[in-house]
Protein backbone atom coordinates (compact mmCIF):
# COMPACT_ATOMS: atom_id res chain seq x y z
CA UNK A 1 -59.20 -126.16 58.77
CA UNK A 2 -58.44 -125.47 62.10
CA UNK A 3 -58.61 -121.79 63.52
CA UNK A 4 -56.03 -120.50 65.30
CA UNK A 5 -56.82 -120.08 68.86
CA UNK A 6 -57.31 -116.06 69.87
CA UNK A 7 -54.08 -115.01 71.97
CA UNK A 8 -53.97 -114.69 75.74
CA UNK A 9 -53.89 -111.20 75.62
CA UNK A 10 -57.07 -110.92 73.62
CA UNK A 11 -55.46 -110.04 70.37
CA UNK A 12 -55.79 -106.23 68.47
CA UNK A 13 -58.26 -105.35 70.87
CA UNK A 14 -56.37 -104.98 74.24
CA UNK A 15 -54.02 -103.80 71.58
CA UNK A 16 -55.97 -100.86 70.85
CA UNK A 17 -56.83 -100.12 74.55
CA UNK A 18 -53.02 -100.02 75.38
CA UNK A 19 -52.67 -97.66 72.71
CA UNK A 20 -55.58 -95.44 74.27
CA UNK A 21 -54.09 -96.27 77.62
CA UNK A 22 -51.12 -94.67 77.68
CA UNK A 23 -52.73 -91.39 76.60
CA UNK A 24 -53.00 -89.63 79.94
CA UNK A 25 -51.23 -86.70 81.78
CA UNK A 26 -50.07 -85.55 78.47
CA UNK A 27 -53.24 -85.66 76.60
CA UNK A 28 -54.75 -83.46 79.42
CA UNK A 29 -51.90 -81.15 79.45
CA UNK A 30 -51.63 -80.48 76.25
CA UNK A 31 -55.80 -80.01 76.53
CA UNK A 32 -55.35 -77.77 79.16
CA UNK A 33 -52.59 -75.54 77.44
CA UNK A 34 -55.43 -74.26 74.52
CA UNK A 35 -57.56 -72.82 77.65
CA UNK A 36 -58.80 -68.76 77.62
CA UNK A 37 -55.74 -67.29 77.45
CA UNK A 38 -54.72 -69.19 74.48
CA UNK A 39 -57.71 -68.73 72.60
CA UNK A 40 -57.60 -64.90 72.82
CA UNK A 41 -53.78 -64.84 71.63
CA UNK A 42 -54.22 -67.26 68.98
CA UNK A 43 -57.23 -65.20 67.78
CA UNK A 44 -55.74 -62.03 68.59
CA UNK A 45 -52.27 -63.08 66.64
CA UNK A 46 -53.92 -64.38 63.42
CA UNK A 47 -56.36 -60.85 63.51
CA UNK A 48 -53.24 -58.71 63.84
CA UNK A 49 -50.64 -60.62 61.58
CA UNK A 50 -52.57 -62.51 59.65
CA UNK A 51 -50.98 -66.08 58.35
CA UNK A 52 -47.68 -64.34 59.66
CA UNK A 53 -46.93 -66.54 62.63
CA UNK A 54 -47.83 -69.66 61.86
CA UNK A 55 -44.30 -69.96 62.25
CA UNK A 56 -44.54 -70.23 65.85
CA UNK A 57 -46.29 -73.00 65.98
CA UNK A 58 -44.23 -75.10 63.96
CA UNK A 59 -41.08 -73.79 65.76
CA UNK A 60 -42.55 -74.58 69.32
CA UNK A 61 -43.98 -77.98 69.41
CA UNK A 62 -40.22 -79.47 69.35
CA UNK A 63 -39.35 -77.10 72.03
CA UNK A 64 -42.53 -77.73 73.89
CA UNK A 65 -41.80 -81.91 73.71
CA UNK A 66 -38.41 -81.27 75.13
CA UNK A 67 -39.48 -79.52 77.87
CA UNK A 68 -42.79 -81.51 78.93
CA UNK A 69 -40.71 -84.25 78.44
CA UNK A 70 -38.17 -82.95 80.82
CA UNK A 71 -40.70 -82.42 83.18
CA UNK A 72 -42.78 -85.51 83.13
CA UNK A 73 -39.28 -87.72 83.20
CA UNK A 74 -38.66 -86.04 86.56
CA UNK A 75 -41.85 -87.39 88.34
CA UNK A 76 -41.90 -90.71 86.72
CA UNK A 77 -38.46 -91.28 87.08
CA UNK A 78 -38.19 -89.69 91.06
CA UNK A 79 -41.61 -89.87 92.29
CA UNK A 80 -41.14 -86.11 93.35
CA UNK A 81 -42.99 -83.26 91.75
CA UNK A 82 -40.54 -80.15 90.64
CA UNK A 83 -40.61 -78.35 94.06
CA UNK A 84 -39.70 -81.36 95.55
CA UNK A 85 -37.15 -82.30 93.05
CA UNK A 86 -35.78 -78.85 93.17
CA UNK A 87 -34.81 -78.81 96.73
CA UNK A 88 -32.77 -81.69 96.35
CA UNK A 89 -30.11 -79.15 93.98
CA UNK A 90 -31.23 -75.80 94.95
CA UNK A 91 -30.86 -73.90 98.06
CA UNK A 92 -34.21 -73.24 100.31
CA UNK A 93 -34.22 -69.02 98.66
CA UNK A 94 -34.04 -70.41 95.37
CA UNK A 95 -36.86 -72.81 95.58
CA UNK A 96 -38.54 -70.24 97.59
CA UNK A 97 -38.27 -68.06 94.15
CA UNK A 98 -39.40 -70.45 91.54
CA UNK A 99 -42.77 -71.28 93.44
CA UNK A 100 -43.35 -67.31 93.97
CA UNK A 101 -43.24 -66.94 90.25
CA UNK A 102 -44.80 -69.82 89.70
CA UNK A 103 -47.85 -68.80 91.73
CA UNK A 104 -47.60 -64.86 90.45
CA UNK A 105 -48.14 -66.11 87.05
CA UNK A 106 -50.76 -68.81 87.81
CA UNK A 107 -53.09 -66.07 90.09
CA UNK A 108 -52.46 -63.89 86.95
CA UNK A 109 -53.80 -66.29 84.35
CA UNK A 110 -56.56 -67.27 86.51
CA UNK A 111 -58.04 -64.11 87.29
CA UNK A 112 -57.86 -63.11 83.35
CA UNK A 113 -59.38 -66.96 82.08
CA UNK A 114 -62.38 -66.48 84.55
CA UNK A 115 -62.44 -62.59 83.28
CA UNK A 116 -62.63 -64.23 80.16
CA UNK A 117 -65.20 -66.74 81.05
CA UNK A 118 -67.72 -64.35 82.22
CA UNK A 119 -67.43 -62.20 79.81
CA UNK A 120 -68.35 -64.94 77.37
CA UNK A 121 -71.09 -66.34 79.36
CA UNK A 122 -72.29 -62.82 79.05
CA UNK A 123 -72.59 -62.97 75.48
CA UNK A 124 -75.63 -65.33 75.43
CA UNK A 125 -76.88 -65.16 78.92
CA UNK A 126 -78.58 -62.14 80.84
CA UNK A 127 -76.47 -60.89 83.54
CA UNK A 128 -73.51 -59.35 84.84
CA UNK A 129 -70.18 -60.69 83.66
CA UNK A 130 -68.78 -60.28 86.59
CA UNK A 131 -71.01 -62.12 88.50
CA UNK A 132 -70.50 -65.19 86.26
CA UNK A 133 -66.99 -64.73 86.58
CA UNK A 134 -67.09 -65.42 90.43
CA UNK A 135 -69.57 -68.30 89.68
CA UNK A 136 -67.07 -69.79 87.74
CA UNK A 137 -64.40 -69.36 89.97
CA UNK A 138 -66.38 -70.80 93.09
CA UNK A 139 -68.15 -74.03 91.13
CA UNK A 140 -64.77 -74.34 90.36
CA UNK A 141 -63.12 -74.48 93.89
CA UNK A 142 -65.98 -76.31 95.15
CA UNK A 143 -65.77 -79.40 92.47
CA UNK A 144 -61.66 -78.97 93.37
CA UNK A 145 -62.14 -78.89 97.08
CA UNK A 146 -65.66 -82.41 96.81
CA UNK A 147 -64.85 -83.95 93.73
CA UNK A 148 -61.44 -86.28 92.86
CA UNK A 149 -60.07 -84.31 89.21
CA UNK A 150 -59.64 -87.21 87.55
CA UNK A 151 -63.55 -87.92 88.01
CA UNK A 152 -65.20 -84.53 86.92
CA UNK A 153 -61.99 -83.91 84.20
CA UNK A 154 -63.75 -86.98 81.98
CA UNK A 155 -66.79 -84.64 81.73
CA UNK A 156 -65.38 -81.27 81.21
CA UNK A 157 -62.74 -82.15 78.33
CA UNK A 158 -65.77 -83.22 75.92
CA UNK A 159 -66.84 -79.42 76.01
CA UNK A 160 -63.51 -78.46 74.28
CA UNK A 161 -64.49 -80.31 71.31
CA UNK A 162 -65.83 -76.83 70.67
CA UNK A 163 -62.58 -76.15 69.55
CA UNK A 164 -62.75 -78.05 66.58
CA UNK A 165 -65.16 -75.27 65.15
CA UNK A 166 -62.26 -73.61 64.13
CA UNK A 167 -61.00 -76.40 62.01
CA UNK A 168 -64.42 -76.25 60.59
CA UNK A 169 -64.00 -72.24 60.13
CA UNK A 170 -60.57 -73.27 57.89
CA UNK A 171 -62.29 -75.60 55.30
CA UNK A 172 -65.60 -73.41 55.52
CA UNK A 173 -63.83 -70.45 54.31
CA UNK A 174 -61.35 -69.07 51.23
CA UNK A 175 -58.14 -69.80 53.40
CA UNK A 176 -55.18 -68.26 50.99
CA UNK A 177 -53.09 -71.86 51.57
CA UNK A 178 -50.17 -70.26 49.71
CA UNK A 179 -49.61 -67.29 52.00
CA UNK A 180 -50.71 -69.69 55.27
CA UNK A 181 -48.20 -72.21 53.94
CA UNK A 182 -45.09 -69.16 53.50
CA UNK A 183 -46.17 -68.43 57.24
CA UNK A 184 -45.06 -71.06 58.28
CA UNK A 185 -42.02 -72.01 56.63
CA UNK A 186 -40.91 -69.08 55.50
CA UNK A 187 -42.11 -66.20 57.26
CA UNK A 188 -41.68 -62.27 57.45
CA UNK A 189 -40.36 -61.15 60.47
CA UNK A 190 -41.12 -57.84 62.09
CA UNK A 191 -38.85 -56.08 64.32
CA UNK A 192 -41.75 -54.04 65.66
CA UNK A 193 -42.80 -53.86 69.44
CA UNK A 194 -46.41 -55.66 67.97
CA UNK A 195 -44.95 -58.46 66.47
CA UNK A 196 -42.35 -58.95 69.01
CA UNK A 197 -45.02 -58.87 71.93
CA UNK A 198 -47.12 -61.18 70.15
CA UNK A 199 -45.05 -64.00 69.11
CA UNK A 200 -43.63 -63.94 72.82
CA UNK A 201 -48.03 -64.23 74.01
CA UNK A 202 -47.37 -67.08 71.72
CA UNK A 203 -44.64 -68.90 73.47
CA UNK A 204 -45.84 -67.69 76.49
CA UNK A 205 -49.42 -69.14 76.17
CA UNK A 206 -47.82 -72.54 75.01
CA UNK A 207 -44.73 -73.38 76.93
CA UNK A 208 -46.23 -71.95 80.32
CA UNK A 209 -44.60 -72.94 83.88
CA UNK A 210 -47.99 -74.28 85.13
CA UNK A 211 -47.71 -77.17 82.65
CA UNK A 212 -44.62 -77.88 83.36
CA UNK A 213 -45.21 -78.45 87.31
CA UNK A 214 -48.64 -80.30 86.30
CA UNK A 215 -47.34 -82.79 84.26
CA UNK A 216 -44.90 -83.65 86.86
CA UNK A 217 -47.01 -84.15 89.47
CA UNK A 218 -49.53 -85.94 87.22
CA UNK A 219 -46.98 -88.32 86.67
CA UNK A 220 -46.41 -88.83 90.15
CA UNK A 221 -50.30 -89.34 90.61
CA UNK A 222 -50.09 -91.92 88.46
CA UNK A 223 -47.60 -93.74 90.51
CA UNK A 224 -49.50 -93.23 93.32
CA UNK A 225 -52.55 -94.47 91.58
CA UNK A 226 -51.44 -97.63 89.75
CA UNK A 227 -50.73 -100.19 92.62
CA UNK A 228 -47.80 -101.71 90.32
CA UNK A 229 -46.51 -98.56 89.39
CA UNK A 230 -43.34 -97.03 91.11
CA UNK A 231 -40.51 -94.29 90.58
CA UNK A 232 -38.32 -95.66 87.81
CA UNK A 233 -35.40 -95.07 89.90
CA UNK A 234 -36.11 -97.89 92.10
CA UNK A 235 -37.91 -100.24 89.67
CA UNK A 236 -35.67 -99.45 86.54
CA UNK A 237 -37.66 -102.79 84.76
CA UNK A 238 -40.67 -100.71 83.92
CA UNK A 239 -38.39 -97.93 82.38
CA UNK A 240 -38.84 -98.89 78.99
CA UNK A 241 -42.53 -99.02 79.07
CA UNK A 242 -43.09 -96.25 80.98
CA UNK A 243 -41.11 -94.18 78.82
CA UNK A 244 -42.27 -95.38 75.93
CA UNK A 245 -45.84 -94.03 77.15
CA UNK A 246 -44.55 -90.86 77.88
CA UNK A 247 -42.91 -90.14 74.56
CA UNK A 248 -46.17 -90.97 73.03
CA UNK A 249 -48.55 -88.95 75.66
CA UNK A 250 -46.54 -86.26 75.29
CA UNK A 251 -46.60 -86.13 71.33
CA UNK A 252 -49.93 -86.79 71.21
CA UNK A 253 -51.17 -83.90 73.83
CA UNK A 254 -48.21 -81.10 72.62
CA UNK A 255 -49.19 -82.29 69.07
CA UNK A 256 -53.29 -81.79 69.95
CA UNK A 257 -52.48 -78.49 71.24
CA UNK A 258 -50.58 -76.78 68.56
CA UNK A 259 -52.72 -78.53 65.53
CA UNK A 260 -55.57 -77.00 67.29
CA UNK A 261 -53.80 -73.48 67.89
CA UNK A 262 -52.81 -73.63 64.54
CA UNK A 263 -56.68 -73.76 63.48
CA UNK A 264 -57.64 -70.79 65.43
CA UNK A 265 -54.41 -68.56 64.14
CA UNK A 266 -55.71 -69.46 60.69
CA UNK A 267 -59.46 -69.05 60.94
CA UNK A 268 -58.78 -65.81 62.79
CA UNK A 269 -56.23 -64.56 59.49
CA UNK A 270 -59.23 -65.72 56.85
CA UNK A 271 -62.24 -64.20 58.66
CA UNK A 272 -61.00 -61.29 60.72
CA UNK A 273 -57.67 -60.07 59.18
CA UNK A 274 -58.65 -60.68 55.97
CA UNK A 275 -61.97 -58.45 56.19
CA UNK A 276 -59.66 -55.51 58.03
CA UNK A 277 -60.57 -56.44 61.56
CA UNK A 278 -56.75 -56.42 62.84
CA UNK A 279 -57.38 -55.79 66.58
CA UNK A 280 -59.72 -58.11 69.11
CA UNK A 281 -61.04 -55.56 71.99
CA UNK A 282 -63.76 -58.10 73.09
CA UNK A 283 -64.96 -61.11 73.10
CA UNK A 284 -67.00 -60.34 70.76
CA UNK A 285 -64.74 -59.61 68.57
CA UNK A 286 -62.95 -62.68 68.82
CA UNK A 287 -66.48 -64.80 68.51
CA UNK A 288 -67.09 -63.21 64.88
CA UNK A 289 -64.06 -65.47 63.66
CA UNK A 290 -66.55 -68.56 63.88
CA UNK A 291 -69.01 -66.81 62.41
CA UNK A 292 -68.54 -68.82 58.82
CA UNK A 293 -69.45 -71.62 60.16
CA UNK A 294 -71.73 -71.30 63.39
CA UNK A 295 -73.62 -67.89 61.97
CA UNK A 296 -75.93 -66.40 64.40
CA UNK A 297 -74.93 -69.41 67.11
CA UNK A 298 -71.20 -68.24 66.45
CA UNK A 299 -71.33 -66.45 70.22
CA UNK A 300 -72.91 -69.62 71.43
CA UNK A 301 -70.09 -71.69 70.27
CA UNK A 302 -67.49 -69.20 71.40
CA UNK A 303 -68.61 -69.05 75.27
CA UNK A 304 -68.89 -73.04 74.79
CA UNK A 305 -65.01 -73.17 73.75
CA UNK A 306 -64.42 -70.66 76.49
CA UNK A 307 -66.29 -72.08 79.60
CA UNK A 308 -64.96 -75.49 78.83
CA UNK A 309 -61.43 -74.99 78.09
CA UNK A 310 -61.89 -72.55 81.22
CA UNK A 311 -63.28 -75.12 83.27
CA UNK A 312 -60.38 -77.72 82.19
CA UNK A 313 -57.43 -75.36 82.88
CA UNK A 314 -58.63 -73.51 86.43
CA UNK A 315 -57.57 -76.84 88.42
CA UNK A 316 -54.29 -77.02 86.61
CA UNK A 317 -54.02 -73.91 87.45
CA UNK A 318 -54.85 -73.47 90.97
CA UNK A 319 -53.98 -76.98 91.57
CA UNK A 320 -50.32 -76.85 90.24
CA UNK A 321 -49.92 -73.61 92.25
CA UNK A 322 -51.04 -75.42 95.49
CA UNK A 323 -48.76 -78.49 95.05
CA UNK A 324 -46.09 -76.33 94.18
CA UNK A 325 -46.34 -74.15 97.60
CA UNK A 326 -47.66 -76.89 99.73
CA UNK A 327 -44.99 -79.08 98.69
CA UNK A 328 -42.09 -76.02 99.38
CA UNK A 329 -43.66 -76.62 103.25
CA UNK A 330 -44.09 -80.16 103.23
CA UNK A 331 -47.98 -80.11 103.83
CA UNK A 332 -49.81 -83.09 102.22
CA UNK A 333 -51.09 -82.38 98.83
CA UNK A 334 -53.08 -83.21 95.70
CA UNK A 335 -56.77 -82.76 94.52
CA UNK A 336 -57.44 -86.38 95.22
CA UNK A 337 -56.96 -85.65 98.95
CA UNK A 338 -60.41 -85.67 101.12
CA UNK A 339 -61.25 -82.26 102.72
CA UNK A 340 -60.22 -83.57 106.06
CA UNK A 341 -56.47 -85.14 105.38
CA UNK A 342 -55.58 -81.73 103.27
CA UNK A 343 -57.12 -78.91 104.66
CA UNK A 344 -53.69 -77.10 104.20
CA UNK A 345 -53.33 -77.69 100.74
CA UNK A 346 -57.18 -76.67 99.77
CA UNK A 347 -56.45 -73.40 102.03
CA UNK A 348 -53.73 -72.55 99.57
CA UNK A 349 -55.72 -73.53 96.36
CA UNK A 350 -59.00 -71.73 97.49
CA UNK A 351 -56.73 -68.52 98.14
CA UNK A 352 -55.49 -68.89 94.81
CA UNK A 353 -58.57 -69.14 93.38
CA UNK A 354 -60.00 -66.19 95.20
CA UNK A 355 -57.39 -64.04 94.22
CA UNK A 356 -57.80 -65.11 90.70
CA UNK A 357 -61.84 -63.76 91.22
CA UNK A 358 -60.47 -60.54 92.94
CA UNK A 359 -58.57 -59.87 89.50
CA UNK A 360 -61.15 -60.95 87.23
CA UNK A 361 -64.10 -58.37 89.36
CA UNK A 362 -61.11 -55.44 88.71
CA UNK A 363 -63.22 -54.18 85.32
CA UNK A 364 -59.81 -55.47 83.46
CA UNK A 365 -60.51 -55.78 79.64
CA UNK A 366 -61.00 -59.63 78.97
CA UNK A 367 -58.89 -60.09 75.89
CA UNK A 368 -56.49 -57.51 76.91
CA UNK A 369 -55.62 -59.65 80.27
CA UNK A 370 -55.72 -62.94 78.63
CA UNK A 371 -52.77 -61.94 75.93
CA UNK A 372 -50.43 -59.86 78.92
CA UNK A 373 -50.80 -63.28 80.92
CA UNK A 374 -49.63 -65.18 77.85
CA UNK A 375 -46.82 -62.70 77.97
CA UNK A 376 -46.20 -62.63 81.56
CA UNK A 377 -46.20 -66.70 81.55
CA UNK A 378 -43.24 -66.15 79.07
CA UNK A 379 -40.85 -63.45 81.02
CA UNK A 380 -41.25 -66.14 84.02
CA UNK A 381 -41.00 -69.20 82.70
CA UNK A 382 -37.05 -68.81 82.20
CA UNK A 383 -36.14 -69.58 85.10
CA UNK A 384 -38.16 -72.09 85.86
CA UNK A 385 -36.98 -74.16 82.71
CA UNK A 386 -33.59 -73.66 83.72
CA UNK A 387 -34.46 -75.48 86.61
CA UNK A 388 -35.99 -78.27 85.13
CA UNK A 389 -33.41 -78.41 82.56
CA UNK A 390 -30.40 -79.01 85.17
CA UNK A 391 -32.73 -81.26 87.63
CA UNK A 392 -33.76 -83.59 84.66
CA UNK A 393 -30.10 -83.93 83.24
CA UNK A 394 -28.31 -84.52 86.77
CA UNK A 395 -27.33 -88.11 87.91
CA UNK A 396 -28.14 -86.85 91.24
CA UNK A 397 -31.67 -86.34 90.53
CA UNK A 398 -31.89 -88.80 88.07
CA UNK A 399 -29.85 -91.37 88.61
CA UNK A 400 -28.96 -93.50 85.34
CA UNK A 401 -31.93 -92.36 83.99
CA UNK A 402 -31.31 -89.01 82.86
CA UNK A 403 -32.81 -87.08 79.83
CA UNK A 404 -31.59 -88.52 76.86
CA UNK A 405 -29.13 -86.14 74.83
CA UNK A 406 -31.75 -85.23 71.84
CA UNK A 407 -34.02 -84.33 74.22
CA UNK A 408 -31.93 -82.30 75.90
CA UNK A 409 -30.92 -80.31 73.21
CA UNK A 410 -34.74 -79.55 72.31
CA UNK A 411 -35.39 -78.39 76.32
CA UNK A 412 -32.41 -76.12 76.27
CA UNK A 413 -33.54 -74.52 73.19
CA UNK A 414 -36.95 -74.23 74.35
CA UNK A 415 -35.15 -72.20 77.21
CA UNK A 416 -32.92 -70.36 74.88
CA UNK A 417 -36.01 -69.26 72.84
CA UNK A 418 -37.99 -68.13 75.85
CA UNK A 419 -35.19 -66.22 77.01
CA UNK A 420 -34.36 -64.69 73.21
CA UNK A 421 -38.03 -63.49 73.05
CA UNK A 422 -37.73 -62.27 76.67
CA UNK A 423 -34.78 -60.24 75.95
CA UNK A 424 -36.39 -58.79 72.53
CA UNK A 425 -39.79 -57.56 74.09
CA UNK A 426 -37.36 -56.00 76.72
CA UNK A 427 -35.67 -54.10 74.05
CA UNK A 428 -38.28 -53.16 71.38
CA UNK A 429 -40.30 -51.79 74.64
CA UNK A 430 -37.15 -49.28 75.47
CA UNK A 431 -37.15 -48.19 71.33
């Protein structure tokens, strides 16, 4: 008998790789969105409330696909990033506005991840955490300013594996699956000025504005990078692949995130909460919640998950800021650029970045700083979704190719939610 000859295309293996392939801005994103700051209000939330908001998770990762979605569709589809996209609508002021809050909240989270970062270096090496802190933040700039991202990115993402410790910490421990299950699905809200603040650290530290503007760009990187690749608008023939890949990056990376933030909400409700430790003051604090399953090297793992989900998320950071503002004055941009073609844009990302160390040497509590920039990140992100909202829906921006109607309905809630929570902190504060 006669064996079929192999396809062209080298059958289920190049399959597989096209599967893996179209894993890319998204995945990263979504990597990037479980950095310091999340860790400390995931921890913090799960400490305080126990299996109580596991709610938000559920509730957040349609609203987050709607609006990464949004986002990503706008540089794939227009080869523009979301500055640039937004001056094509908005007047100069307006833009002016969205990349001031934009960078406000991105200086913000910086300064409290690498506050956060030495701090947790601190806990299992001799030293000052402050000086780590500025280590951080300069190794960071430098490998920004010398290295192409997409080279030293391949490296730092295996350190957040780290993060799976708190899956570990879930089947290592007596989890109460009936109460974490009635969390979720049918929780017990609090109209309190606690739980209100923390469920919007929540939101905030998961639908941010910096991921938003990365993705974006990302996408338009990837244009950029892929010689056959162009903005949909002008070669509508790749639109159904390309959107395809998006759909799936997007679940897959939005889906990582909140599985993974999930994890740490319940680990933090079964070790901490459940043995009467409701508030996290330091790190710590926060460490002891892996302490089921890592014992003594519990600290160890801890400033792992730290450094390297620090390390991931200070170029999305500082780099989305930079794009954002160098793009409002039409400088060349992007971390790929050489240090000679883009000394413009790496002025503006090293002053980010240096702000970011001036907040983290201020002798601001780690955890504390981390959980008001999740909250911050949600007061300003309103706006900013608006704007990606009406530029992604527009046939002026868009052309034929605007978000589909579903999706649509999922980014405007996602905006509606942000701006409900927004509203609520503003008046349980004034109670």
């Amino acid at each position: 008998m006669n064996t079929p000859a192999a396809p062209a295309n080298g059958g289920a293996t190049p399959a597989k790789q096209q599967w893996w392939s179209k894993l890319g801005p998204g995945l990263i994103t979504g990597a990037a969105d479980d950095d310091p700051s999340g860790i400390a209000t995931y921890s913090q939330a799960g400490a305080q409330f126990g299996y109580g908001v596991g709610w938000t998770l559920l509730l957040t990762y349609p609203l987050m696909m709607g609006i990464q979605l949004a986002s990503a569709r706008i540089g794939r589809v227009t080869g523009k990033n979301l500055t640039e996209t937004f001056a094509r609508f908005c007047p100069r002021w307006l833009v002016a506005a969205l990349v001031l809050l934009l960078l406000v909240a991105n200086v913000i989270n910086l300064g409290a991840d690498l506050s956060a970062m030495g701090d947790s270096a601190a806990l299992v090496l001799p030293g000052r955490p402050a000086w780590y802190a500025a280590g951080f933040g300069i190794a960071s700039l430098l490998l920004q300013v010398f290295l192409p991202y997409e080279r030293y990115v391949r490296v730092l993402k295996w350190l957040t594996l780290s993060l799976f410790a708190y899956v570990g910490v879930v089947f290592a421990v007596d989890v109460d699956w009936a109460a974490a299950l009635r969390g979720t699905v049918a929780p017990n809200f609090h109209w309190s000025r606690e739980y209100v603040t923390t469920v919007v650290a929540i939101l905030g530290t998961t639908i941010s504005p910096y991921l938003f503007f990365w993705q974006a760009s990302q996408e338009v990187q990837e244009i950029k990078r892929v010689a056959e690749d162009h903005p949909l608008r002008i070669a509508p023939e790749q639109a159904h692949r390309q959107l395809r890949r998006l759909r799936l990056d997007t679940a897959v990376g939005m889906g990582f995130s909140n599985l993974i933030a999930f994890f740490m909400i319940t680990a933090a409700a079964a070790t901490l909460h459940a043995s009467g430790q409701t508030r996290i003051e330091t790190t710590a604090q926060a460490a002891a919640a892996l302490k089921p399953i890592a014992g003594d090297a519990a600290f160890g793992l801890f400033a792992l998950g730290i450094l390297g989900t620090g390390m991931l998320a200070l170029p999305v950071l500082a780099g989305s800021a930079a794009e954002a503002v160098a793009s409002y004055f039409r400088l060349r941009k992007g971390l790929d650029l050489p240090l000679a073609r883009g000394r413009s844009f790496y002025a503006i990302l090293a002053a980010a970045m240096l702000l970011g160390v001036g907040i983290s040497l201020s002798g601001l509590n780690p955890i504390s700083a981390l959980y008001w920039a999740a909250v911050i990140n949600a007061v300003i992100s309103v706006p900013v979704m608006i704007a990606v909202m009406i530029a992604s829906s527009s046939p002026r921006v868009m052309g034929r190719m605007v978000l589909p109607r579903k999706w649509q309905v999922l980014g405007w809630l996602a905006t509606a939610a942000m701006a409900a929570a927004s509203v609520a902190l503003g008046v349980v504060s004034f109670i």
